[in-house]
Protein backbone atom coordinates (compact mmCIF):
# COMPACT_ATOMS: atom_id res chain seq x y z
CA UNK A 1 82.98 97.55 63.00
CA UNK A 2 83.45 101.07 64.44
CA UNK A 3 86.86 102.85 63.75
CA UNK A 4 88.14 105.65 66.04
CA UNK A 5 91.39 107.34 65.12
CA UNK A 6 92.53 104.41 62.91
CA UNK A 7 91.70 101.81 65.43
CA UNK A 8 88.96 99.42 65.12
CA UNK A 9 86.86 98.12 67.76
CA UNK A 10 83.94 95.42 67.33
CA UNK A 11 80.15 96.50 66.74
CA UNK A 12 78.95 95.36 70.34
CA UNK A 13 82.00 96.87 71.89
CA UNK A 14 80.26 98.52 75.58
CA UNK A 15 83.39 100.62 75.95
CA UNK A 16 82.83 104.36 76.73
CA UNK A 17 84.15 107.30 74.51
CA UNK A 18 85.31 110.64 75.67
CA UNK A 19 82.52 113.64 74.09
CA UNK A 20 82.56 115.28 72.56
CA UNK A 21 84.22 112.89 70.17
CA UNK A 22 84.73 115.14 67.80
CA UNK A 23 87.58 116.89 70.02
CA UNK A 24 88.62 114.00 71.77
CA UNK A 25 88.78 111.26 69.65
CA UNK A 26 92.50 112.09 68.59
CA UNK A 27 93.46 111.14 71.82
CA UNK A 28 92.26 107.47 71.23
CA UNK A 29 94.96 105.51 71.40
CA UNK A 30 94.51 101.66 71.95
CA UNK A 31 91.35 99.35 72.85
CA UNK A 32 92.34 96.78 74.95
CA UNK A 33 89.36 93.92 73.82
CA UNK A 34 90.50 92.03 76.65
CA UNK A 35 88.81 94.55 79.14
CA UNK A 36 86.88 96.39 76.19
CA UNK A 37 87.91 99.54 77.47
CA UNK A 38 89.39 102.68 74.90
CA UNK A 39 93.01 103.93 76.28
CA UNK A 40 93.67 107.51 75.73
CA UNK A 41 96.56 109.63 76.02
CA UNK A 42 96.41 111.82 78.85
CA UNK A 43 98.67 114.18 77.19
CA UNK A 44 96.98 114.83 74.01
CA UNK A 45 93.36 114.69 75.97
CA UNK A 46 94.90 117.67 77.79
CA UNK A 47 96.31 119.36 74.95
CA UNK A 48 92.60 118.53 73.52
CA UNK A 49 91.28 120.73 76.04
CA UNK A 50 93.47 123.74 75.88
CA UNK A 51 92.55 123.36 71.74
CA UNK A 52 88.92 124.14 73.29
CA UNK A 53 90.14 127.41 75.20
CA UNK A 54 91.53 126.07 78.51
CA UNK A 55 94.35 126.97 79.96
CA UNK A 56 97.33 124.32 80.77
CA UNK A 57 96.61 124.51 84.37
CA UNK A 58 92.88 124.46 83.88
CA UNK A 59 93.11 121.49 81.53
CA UNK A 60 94.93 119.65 83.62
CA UNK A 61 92.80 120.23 86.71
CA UNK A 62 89.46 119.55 84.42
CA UNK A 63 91.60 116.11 83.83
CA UNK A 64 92.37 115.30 87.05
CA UNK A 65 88.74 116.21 88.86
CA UNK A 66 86.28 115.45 85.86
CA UNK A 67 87.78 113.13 83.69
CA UNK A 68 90.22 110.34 85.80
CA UNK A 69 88.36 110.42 88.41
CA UNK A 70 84.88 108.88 87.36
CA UNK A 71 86.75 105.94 85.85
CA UNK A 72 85.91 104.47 89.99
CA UNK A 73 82.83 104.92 89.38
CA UNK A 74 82.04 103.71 85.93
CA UNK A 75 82.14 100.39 84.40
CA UNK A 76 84.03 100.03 81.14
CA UNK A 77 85.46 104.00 81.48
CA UNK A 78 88.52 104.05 79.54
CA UNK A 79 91.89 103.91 80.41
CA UNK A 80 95.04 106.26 80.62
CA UNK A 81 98.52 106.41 79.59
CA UNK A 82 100.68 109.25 80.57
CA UNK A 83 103.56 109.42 78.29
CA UNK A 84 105.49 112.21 80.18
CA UNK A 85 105.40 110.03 83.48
């Protein structure tokens, strides 16, 4: 069993974390085992980000280019919610 921000997912789980987990696993905020993906919030990955020294803008840009976008390319890539939509 692996646990990730209170949430546990199984042992042979092929879902993909965020790294580094140590900054971003606070952001975990579901695991759907139907698709075995990880959902994160986009808002706290972002305010993850600016905790690291980014800017608002800059996090937000380093979401949009770097982190939602490889999701089309990668299998299993986890999934966002965006609270303030």
């Amino acid at each position: 069993m692996i646990i990730i921000n209170g949430i546990t997912l199984p042992e042979n789980t092929g879902a993909i974390k965020l790294e580094p987990s140590s900054l971003l696993d606070k952001a975990v905020v579901k695991y759907d085992k139907e698709k075995d993906v990880l959902v994160y919030s986009a808002e706290i990955l972002i305010e993850c980000f600016q905790e690291d020294g980014m800017t608002e803008e800059e996090a937000r840009d380093w979401f949009s280019y770097n982190t939602l976008r490889t999701g089309d390319y990668v299998k299993q890539y986890p999934e966002f919610i965006f609270e303030n939509d």
